[in-house]
Protein backbone atom coordinates (compact mmCIF):
# COMPACT_ATOMS: atom_id res chain seq x y z
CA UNK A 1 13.26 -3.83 3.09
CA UNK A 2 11.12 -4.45 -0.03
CA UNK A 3 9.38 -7.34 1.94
CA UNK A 4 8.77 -5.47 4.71
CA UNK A 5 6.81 -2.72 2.84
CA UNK A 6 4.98 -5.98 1.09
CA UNK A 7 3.73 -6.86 4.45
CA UNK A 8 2.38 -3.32 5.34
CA UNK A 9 1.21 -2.69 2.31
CA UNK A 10 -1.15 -5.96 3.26
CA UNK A 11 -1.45 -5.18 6.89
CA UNK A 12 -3.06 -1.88 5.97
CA UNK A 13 -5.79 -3.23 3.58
CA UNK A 14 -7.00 -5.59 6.29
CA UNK A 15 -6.89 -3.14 8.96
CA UNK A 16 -9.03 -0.44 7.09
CA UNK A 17 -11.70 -3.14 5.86
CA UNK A 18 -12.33 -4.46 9.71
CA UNK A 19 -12.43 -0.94 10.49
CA UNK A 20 -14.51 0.42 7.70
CA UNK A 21 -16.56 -3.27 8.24
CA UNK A 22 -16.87 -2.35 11.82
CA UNK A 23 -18.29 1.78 11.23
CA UNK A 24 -20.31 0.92 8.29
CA UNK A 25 -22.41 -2.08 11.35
CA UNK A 26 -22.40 0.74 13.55
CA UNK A 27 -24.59 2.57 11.26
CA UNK A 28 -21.11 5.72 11.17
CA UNK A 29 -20.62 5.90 7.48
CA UNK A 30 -18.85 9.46 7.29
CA UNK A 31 -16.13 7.93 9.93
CA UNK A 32 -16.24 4.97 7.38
CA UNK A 33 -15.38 7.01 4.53
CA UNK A 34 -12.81 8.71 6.60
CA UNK A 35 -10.87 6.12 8.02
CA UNK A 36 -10.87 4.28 3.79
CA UNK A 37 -9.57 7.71 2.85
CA UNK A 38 -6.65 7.91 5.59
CA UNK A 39 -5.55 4.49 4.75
CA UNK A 40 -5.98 5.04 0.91
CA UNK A 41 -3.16 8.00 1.28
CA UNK A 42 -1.00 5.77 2.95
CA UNK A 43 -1.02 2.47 1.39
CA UNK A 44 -0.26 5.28 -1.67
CA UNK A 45 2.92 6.45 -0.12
CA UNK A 46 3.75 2.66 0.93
CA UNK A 47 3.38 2.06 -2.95
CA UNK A 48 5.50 4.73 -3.89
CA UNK A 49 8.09 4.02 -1.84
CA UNK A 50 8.41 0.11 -2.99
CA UNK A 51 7.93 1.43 -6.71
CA UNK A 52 11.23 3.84 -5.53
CA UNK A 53 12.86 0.73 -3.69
CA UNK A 54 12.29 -1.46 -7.14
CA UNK A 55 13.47 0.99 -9.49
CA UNK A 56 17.02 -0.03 -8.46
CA UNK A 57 16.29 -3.50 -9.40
CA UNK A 58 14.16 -3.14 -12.64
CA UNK A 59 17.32 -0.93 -13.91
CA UNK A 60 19.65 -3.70 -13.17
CA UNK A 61 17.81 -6.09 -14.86
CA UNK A 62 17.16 -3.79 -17.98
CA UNK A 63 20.93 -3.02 -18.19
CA UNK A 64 21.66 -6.66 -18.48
CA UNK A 65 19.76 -7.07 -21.24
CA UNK A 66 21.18 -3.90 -23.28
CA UNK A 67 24.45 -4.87 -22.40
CA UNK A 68 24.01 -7.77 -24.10
């Protein structure tokens, strides 16, 4: 599951520069800015929910080494 918000985390940068690449040649910046801004909010709740999906693992880890 983690990998598979990896990859969509990366699939959504690349989509919103070709489309922000792709408004900003045809001379539309405010569609431009509005397409960065929709992608921004969800590559941020992608990124939240791998931060939530790692949290699981990063305690693991840290309880091995109190345990210790």
């Amino acid at each position: 599951m983690i990998g598979i918000v990896l990859i969509l985390i990366i699939v959504v940068i690349w989509v919103a520069k070709r489309l922000a690449r792709y408004f900003l040649q045809q001379q539309k910046p405010l569609a431009a800015k509005a397409v960065v801004g929709i992608m921004l909010l969800i590559q941020l709740v992608l990124v939240y929910y791998f931060m939530k999906m790692m949290m699981t693992y990063i305690l693991r880890l840290l309880n091995i080494f109190y345990n210790q």
